[in-house]
C-alpha atoms as a PDB file:
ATOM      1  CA  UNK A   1      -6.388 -18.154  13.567  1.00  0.00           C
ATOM      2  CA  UNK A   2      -9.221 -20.292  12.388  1.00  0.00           C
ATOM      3  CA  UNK A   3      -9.816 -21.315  16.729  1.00  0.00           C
ATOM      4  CA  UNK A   4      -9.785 -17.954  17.579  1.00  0.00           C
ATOM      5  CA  UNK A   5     -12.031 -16.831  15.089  1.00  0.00           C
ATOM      6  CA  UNK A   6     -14.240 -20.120  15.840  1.00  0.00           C
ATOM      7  CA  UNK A   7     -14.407 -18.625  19.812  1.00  0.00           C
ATOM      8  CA  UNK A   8     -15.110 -14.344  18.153  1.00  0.00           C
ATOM      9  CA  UNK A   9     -17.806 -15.742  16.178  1.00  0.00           C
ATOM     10  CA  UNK A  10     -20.089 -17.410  19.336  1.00  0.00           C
ATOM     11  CA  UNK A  11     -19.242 -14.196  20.772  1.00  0.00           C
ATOM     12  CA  UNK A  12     -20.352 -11.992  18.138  1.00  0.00           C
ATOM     13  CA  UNK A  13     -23.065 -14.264  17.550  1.00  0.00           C
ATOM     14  CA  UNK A  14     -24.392 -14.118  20.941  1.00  0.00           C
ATOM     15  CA  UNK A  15     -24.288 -10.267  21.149  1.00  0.00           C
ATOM     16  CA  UNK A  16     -25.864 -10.094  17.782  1.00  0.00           C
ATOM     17  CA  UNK A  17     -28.981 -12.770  18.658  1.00  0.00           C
ATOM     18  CA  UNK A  18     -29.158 -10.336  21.986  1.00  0.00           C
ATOM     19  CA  UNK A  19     -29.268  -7.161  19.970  1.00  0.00           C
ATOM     20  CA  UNK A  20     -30.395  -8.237  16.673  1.00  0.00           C
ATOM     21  CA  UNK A  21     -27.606  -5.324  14.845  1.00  0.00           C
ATOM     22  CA  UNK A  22     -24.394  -6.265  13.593  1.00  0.00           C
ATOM     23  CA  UNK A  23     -23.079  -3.317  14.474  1.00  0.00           C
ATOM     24  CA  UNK A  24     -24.302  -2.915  17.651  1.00  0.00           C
ATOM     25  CA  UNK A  25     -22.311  -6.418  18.520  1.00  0.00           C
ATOM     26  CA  UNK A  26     -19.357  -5.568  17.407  1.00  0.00           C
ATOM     27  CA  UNK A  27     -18.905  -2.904  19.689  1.00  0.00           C
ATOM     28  CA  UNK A  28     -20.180  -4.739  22.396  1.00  0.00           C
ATOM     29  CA  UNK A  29     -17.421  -7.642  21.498  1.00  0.00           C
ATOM     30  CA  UNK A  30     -14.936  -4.809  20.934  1.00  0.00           C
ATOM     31  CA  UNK A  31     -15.410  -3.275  24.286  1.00  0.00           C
ATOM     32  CA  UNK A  32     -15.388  -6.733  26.025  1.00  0.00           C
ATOM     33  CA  UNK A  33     -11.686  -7.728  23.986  1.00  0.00           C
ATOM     34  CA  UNK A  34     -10.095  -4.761  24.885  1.00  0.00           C
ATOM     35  CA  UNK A  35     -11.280  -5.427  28.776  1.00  0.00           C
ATOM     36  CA  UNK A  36      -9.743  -8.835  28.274  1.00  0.00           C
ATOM     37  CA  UNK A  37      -6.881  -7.387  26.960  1.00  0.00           C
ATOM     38  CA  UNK A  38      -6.236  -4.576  29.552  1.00  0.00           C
ATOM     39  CA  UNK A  39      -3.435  -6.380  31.464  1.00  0.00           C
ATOM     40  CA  UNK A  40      -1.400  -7.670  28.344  1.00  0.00           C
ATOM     41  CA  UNK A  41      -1.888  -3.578  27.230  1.00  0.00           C
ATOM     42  CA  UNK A  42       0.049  -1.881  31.216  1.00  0.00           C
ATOM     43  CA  UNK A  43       2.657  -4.701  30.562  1.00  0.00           C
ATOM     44  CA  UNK A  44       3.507  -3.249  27.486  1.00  0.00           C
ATOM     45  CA  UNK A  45       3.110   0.102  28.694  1.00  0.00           C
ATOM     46  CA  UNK A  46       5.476  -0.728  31.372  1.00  0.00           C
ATOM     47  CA  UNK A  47       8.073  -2.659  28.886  1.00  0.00           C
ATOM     48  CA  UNK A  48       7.938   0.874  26.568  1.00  0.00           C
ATOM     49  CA  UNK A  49       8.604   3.465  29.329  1.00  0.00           C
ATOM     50  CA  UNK A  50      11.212   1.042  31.094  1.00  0.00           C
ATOM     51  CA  UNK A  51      13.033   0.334  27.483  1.00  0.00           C
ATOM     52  CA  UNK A  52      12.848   3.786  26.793  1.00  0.00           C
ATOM     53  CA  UNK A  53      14.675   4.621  30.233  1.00  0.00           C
ATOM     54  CA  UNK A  54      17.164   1.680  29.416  1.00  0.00           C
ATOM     55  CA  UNK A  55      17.990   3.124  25.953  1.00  0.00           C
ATOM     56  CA  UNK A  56      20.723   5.493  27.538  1.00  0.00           C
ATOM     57  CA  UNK A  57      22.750   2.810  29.612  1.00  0.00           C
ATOM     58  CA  UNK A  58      22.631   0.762  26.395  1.00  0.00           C
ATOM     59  CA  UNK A  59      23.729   3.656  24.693  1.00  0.00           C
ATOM     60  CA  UNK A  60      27.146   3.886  26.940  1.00  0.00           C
ATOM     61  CA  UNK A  61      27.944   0.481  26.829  1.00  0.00           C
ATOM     62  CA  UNK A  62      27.549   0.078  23.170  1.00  0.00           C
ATOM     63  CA  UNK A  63      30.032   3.319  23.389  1.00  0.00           C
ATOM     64  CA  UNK A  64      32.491   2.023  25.969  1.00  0.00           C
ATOM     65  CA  UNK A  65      32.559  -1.495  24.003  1.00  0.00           C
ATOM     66  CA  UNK A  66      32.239  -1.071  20.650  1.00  0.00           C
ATOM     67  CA  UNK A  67      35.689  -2.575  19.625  1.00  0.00           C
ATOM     68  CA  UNK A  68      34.866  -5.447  21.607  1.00  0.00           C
ATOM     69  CA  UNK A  69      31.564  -7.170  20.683  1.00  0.00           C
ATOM     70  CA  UNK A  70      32.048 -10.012  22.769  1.00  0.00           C
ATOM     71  CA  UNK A  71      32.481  -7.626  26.028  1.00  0.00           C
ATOM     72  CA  UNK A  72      29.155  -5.841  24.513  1.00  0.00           C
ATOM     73  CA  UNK A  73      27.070  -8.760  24.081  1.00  0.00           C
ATOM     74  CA  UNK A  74      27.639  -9.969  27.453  1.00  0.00           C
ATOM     75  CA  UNK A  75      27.153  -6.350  29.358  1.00  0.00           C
ATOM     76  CA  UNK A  76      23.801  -6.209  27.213  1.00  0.00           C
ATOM     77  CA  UNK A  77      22.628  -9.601  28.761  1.00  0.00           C
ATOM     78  CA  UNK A  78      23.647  -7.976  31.675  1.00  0.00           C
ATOM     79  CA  UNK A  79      21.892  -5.152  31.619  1.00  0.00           C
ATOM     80  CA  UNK A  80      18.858  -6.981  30.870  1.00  0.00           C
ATOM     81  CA  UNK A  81      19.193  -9.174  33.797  1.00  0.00           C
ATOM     82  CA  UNK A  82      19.574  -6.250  35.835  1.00  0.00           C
ATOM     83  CA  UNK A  83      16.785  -4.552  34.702  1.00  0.00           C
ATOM     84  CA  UNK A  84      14.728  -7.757  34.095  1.00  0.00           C
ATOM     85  CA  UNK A  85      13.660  -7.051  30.974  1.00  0.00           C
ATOM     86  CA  UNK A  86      13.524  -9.376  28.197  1.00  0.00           C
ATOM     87  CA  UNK A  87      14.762  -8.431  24.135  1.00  0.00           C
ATOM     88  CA  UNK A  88      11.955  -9.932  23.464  1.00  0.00           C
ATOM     89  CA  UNK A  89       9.461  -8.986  25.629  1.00  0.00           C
ATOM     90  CA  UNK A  90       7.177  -7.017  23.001  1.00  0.00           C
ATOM     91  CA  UNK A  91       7.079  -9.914  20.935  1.00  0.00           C
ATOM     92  CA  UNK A  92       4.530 -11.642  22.584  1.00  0.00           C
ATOM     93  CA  UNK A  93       2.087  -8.795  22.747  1.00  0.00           C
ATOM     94  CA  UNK A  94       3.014  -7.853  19.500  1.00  0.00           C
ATOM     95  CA  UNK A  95       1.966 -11.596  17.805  1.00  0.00           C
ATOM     96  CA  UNK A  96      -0.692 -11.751  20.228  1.00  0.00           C
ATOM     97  CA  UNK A  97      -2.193  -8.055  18.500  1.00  0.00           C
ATOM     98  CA  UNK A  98      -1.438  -9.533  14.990  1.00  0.00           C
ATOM     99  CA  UNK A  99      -3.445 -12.883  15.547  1.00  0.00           C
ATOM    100  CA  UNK A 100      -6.262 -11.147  17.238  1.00  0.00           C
ATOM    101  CA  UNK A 101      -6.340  -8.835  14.299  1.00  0.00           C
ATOM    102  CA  UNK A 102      -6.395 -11.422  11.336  1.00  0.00           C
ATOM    103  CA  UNK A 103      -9.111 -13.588  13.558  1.00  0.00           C
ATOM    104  CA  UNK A 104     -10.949 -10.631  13.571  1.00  0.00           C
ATOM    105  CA  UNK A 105     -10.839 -10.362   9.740  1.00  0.00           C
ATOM    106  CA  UNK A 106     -11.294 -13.533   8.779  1.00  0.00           C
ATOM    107  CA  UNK A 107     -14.614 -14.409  11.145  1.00  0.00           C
ATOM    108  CA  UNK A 108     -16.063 -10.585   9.934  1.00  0.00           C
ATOM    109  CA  UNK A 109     -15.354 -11.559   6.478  1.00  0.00           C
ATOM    110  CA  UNK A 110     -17.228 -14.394   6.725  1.00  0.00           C
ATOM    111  CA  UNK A 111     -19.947 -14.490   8.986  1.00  0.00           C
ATOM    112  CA  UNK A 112     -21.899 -17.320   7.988  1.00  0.00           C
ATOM    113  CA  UNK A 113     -19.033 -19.593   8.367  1.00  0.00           C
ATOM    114  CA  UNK A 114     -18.025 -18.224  11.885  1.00  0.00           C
ATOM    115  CA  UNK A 115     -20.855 -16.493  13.463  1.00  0.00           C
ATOM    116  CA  UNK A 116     -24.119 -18.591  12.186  1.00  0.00           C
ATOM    117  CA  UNK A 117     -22.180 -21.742  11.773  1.00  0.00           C
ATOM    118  CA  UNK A 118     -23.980 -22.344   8.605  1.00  0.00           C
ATOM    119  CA  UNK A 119     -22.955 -25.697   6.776  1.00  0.00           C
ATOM    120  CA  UNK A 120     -19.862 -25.528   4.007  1.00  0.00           C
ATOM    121  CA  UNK A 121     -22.101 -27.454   1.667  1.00  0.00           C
ATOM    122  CA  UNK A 122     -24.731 -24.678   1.735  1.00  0.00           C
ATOM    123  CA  UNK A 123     -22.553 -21.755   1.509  1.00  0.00           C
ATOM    124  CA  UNK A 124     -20.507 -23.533  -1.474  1.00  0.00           C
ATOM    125  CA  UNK A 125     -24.380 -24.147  -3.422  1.00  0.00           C
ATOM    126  CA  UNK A 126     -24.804 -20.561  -2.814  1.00  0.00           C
ATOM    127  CA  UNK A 127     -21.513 -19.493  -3.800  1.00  0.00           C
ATOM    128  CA  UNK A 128     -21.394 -21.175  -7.114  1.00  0.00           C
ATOM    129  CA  UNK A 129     -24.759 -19.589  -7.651  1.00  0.00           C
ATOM    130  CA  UNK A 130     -23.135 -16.060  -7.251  1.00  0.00           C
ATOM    131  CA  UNK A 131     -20.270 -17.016  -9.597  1.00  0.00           C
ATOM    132  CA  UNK A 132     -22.618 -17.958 -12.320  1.00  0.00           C
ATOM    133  CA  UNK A 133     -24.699 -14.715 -12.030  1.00  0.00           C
ATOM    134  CA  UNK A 134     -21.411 -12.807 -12.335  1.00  0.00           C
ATOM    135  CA  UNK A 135     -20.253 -14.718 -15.832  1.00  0.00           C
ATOM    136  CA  UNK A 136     -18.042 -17.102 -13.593  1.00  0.00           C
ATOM    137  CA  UNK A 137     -15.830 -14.518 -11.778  1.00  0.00           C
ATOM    138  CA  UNK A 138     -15.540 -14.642  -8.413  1.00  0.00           C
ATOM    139  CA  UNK A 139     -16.213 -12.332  -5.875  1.00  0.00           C
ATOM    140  CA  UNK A 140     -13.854 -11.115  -2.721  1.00  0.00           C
ATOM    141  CA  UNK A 141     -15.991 -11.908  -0.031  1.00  0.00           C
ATOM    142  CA  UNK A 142     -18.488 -14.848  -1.045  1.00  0.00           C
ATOM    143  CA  UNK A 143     -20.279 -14.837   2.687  1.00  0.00           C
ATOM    144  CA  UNK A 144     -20.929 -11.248   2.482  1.00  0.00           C
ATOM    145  CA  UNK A 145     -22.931 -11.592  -1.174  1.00  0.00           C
ATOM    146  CA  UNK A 146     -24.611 -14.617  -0.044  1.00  0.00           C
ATOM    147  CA  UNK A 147     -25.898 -12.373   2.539  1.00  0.00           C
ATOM    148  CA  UNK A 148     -27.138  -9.965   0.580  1.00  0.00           C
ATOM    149  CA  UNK A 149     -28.608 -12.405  -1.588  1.00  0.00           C
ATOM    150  CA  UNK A 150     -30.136 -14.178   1.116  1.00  0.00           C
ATOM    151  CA  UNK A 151     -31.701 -11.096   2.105  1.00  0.00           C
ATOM    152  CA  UNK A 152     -33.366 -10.611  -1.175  1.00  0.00           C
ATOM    153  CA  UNK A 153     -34.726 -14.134  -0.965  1.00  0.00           C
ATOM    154  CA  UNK A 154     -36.309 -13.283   2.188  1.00  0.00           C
ATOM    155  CA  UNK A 155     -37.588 -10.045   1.110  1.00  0.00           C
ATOM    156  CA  UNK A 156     -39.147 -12.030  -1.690  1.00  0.00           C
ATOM    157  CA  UNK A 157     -40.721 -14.744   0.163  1.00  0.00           C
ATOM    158  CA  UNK A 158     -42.114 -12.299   2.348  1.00  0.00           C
ATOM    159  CA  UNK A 159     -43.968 -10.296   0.333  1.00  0.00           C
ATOM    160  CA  UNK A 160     -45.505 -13.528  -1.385  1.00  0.00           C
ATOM    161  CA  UNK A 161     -46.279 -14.593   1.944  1.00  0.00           C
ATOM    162  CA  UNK A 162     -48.608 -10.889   2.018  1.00  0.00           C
ATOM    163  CA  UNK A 163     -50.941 -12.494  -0.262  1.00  0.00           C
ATOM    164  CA  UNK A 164     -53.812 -14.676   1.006  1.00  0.00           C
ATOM    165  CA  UNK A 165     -53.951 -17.017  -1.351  1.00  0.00           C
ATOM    166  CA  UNK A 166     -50.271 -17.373  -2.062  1.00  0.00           C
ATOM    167  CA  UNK A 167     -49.817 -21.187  -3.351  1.00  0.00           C
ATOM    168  CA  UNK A 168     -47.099 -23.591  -1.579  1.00  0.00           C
ATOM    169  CA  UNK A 169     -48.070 -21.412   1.816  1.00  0.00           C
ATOM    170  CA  UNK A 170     -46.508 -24.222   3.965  1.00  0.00           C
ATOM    171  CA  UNK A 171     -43.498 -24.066   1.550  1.00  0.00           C
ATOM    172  CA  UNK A 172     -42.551 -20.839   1.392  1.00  0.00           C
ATOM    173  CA  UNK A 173     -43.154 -20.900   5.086  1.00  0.00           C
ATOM    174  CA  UNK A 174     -40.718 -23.486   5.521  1.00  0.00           C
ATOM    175  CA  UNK A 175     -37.855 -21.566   3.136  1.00  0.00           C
ATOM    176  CA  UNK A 176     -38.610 -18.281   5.541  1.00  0.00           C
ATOM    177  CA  UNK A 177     -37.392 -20.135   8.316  1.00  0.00           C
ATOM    178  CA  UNK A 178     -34.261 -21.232   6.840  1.00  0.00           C
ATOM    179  CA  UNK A 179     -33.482 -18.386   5.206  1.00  0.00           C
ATOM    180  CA  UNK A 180     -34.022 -16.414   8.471  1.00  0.00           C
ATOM    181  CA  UNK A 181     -31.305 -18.751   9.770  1.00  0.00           C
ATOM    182  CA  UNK A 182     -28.973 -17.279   7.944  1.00  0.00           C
ATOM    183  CA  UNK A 183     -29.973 -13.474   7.408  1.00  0.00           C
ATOM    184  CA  UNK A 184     -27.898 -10.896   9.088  1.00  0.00           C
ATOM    185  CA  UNK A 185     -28.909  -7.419   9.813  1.00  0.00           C
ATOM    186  CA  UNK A 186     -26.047  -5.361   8.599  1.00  0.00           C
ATOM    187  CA  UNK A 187     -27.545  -2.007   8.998  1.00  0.00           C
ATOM    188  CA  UNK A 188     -25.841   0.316  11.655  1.00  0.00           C
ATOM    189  CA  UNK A 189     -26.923   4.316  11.663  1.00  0.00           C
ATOM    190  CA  UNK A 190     -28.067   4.311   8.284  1.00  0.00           C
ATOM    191  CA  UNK A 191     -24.720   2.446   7.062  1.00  0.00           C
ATOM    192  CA  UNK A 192     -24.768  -1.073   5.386  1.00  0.00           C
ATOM    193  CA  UNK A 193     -21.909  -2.814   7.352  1.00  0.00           C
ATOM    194  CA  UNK A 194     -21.664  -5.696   4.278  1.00  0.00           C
ATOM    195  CA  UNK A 195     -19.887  -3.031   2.022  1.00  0.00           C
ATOM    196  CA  UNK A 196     -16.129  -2.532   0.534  1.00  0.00           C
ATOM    197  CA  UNK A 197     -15.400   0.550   0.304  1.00  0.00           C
ATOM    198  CA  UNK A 198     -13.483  -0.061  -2.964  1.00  0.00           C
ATOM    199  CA  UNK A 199     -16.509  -2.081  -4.715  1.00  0.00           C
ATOM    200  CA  UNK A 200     -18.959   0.947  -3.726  1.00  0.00           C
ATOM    201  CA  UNK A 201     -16.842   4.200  -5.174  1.00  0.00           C
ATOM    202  CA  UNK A 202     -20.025   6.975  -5.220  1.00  0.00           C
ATOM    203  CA  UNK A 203     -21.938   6.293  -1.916  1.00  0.00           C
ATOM    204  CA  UNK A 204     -20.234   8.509   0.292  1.00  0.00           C
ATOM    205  CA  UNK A 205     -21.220   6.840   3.203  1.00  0.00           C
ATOM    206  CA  UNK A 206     -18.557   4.082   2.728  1.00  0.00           C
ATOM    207  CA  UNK A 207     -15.910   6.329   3.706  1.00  0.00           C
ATOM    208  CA  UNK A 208     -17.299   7.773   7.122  1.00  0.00           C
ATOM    209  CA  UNK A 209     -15.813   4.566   9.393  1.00  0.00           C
ATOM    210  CA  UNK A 210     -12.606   4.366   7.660  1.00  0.00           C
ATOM    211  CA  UNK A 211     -12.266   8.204   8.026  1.00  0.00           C
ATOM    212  CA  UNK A 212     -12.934   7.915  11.810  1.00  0.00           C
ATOM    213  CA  UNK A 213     -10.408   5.197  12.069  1.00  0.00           C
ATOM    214  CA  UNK A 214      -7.460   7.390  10.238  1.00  0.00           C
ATOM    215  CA  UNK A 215      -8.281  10.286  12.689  1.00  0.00           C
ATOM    216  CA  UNK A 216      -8.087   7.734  15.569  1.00  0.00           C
ATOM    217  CA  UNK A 217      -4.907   6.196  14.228  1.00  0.00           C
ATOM    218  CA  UNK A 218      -3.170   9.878  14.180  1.00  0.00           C
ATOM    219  CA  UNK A 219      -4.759  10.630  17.251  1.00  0.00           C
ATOM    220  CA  UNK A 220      -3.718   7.007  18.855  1.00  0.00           C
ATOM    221  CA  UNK A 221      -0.278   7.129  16.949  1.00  0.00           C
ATOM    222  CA  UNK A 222       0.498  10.861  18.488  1.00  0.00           C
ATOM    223  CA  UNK A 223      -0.124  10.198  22.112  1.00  0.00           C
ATOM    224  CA  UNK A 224       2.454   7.102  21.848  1.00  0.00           C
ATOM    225  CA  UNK A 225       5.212   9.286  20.499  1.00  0.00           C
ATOM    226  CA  UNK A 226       4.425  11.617  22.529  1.00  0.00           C
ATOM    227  CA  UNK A 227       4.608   9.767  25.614  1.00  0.00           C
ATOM    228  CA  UNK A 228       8.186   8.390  24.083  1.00  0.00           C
ATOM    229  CA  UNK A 229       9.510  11.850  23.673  1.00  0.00           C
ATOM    230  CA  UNK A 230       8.749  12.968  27.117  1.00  0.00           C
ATOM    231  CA  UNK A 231      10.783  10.120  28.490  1.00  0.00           C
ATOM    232  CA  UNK A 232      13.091  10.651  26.077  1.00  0.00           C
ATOM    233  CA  UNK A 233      13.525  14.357  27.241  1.00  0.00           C
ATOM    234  CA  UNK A 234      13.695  13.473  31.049  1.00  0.00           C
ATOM    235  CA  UNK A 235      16.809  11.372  30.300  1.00  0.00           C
ATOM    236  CA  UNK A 236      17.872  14.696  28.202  1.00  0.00           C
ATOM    237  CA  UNK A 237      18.475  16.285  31.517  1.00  0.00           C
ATOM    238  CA  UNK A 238      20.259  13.820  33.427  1.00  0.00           C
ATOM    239  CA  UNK A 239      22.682  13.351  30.153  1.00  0.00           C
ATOM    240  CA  UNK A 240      24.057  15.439  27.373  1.00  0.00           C
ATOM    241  CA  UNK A 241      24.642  13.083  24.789  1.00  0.00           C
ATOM    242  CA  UNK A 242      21.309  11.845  24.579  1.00  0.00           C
ATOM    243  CA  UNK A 243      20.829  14.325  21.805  1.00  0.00           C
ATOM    244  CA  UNK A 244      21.437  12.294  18.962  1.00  0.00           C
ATOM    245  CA  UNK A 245      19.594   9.508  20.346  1.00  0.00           C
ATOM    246  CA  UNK A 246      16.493  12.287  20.781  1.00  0.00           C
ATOM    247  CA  UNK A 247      16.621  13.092  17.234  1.00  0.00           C
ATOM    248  CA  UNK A 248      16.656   9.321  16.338  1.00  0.00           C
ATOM    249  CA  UNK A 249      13.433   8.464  18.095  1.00  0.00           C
ATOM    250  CA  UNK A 250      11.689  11.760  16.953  1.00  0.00           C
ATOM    251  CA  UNK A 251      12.508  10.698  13.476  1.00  0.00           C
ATOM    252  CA  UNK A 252      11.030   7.186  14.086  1.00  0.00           C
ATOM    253  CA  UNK A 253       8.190   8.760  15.637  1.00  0.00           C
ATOM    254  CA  UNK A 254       7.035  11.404  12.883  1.00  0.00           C
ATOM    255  CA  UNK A 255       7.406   7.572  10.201  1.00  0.00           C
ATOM    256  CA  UNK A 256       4.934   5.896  12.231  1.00  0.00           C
ATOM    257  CA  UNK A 257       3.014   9.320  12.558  1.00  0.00           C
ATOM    258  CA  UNK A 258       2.380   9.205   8.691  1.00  0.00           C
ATOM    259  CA  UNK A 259       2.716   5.936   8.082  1.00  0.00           C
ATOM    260  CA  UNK A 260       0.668   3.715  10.045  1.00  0.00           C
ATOM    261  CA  UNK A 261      -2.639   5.723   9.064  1.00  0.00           C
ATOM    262  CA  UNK A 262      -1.905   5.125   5.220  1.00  0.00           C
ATOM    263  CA  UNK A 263      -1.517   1.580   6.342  1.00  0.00           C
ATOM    264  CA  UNK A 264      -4.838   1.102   7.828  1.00  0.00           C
ATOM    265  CA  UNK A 265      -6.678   3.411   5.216  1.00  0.00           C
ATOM    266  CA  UNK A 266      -5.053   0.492   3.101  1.00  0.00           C
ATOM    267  CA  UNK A 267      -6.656  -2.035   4.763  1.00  0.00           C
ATOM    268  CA  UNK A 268      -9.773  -0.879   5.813  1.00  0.00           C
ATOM    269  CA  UNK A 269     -11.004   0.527   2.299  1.00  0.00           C
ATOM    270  CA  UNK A 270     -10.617  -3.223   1.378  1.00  0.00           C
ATOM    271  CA  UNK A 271     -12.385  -5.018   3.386  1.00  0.00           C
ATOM    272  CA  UNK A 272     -16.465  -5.129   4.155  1.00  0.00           C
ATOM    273  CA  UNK A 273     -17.322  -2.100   7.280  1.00  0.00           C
ATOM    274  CA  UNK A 274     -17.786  -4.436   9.793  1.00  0.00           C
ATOM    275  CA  UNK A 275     -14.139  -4.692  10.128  1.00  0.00           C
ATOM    276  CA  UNK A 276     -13.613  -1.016  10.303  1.00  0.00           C
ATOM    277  CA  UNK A 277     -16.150  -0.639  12.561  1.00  0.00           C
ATOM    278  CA  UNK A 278     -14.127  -2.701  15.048  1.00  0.00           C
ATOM    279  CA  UNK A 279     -11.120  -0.894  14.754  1.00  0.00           C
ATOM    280  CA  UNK A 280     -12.720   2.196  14.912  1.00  0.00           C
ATOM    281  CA  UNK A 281     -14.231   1.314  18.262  1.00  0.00           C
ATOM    282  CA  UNK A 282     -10.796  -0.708  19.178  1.00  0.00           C
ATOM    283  CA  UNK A 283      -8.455   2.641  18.563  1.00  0.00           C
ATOM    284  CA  UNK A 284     -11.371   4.805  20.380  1.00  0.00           C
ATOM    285  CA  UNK A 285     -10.760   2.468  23.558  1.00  0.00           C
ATOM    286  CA  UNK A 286      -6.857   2.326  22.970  1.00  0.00           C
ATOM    287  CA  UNK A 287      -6.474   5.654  23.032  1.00  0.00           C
ATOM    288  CA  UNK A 288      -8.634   6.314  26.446  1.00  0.00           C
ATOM    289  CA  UNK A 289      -6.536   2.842  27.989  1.00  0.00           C
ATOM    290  CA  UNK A 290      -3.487   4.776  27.215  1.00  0.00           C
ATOM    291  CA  UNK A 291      -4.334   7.980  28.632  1.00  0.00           C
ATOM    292  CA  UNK A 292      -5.589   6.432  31.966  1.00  0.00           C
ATOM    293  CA  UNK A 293      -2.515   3.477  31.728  1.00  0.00           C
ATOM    294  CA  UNK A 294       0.210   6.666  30.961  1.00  0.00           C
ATOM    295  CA  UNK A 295      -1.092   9.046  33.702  1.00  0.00           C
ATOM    296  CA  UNK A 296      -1.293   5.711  36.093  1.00  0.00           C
ATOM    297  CA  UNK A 297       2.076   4.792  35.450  1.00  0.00           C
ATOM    298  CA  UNK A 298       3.441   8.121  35.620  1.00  0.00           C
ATOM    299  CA  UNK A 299       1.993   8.928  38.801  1.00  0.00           C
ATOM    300  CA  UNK A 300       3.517   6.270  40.182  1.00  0.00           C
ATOM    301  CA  UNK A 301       6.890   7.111  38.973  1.00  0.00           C
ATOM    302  CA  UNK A 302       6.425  10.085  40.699  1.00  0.00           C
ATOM    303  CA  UNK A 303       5.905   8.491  43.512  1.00  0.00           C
ATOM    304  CA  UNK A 304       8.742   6.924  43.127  1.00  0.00           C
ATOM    305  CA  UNK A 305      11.008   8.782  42.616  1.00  0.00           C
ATOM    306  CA  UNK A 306      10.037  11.400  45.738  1.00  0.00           C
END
């Protein structure tokens, strides 16, 4: 995790000294992961609809063996051969999504480390700094308060720098320029991406990303079931007993619908914007991939099948 979030951070890095907005990056490096990720994201397309078309064969052997598990085991393997598809062929998207996803967090939760590259020794001074101004507890995300306190140092030096005849000129010059090293401009729309939602209760404006990313999770999360239940129903017609199996998935399906947002609220409410921000932008472009990637691949079934 810590390589991959070594390689994010010189590419958020380099879209924020472009742009000079944290925000702004991040959508810029979200857009530009997802394009990398575009041809892991029609495999797996391809794997759902194809293991979704499998499930009623599987269903009839597991039927016509199911005193024999030997027999069943080896007309499974079979049946994956046939169909070359793997058991575990949404693992490797699915590990690949959950390493991306914790590089992600760890190199937005701390930026200095990742992004500016800014020297452990320095970010440890700071740190212990932070701790003693807070009666020795310790804070969830040191990088993001040494931020803001670096900002406040700036501010500070700046407007001493105003005056004319400011003693230690060619000092304070010289902390400017190191503090402007590590400053970050956090601001996006009027929103300060450095905040957690759960350490910043009454402003209201904490909750407006994580909001967008629940109604992109339920819209996200809908057009996958969705897209299951039509195959689902195709295979309806050709058989009559896929009606348990029907009720199974739709089951499954209205779990994850309620589910998986209350998951991410979870998450996202504890952790600074920034990362919300990119999963906001990362379900907005997942759920356009998916539209273009289902009506694509159905198409071509279509095709197909004429």
């Amino acid at each position: 995790m810590g390589f991959l979030s070594e390689i994010f951070g010189y590419l958020l890095n380099f879209f924020y000294e472009l742009l000079n907005n944290y925000g702004v990056a991040i959508i810029i490096f979200s857009i530009l992961l997802r394009l990398l990720l575009i041809p892991i994201t029609i495999k797996q397309q391809k794997t759902m609809k194809k293991s979704a078309k499998m499930q009623e064969k599987m269903k009839e052997i597991q039927t016509k063996y199911r005193n024999n598990p030997e027999r069943l085991n080896q007309e499974t393997i079979e049946l994956y051969k046939t169909e070359k598809l793997s058991p575990f062929s949404g693992c490797f998207s699915a590990i690949l999504q959950l390493l991306i996803i914790l590089s992600v967090f760890w190199m937005v939760s701390q930026p200095l480390t990742y992004m500016k590259k800014i020297d452990k020794q320095v970010l440890e001074e700071y740190n212990q700094k932070i701790i003693e101004e807070n009666g020795g507890q310790r804070v969830a995300y040191p990088e993001i308060e040494i931020i803001s306190k670096i900002e406040q140092e700036y501010q500070d030096v700046s407007t001493k720098l105003e005056t004319e005849d400011v003693e230690n000129r060619e000092e304070l010059e010289k902390q400017k320029a190191e503090y402007e090293k590590m400053r970050i401009n956090m601001g996006f729309l009027g929103l300060d991406l450095s905040k957690v939602p759960t350490s910043n209760l009454q402003d209201w404006k904490v909750y407006v990303i994580p909001g967008l990313y629940v109604l992109t999770s339920f819209i996200s999360i809908k057009i996958t079931t969705n897209a299951q239940k039509k195959a689902m129903q195709k295979k309806e017609e050709e058989k009559e007993n896929s009606d348990d199996m029907l009720e199974s998935m739709q089951q499954m399906n209205n779990s994850m619908l309620y589910m998986m947002p209350i998951m991410s609220i979870s998450i996202a409410v504890i952790a600074p914007l920034g990362l919300a921000l990119y999963w906001l932008v990362s379900n907005i472009l997942m759920i356009i991939e998916r539209l273009i990637i289902n009506k694509f691949i159905g198409s071509k079934e279509e095709e197909e099948n004429a």
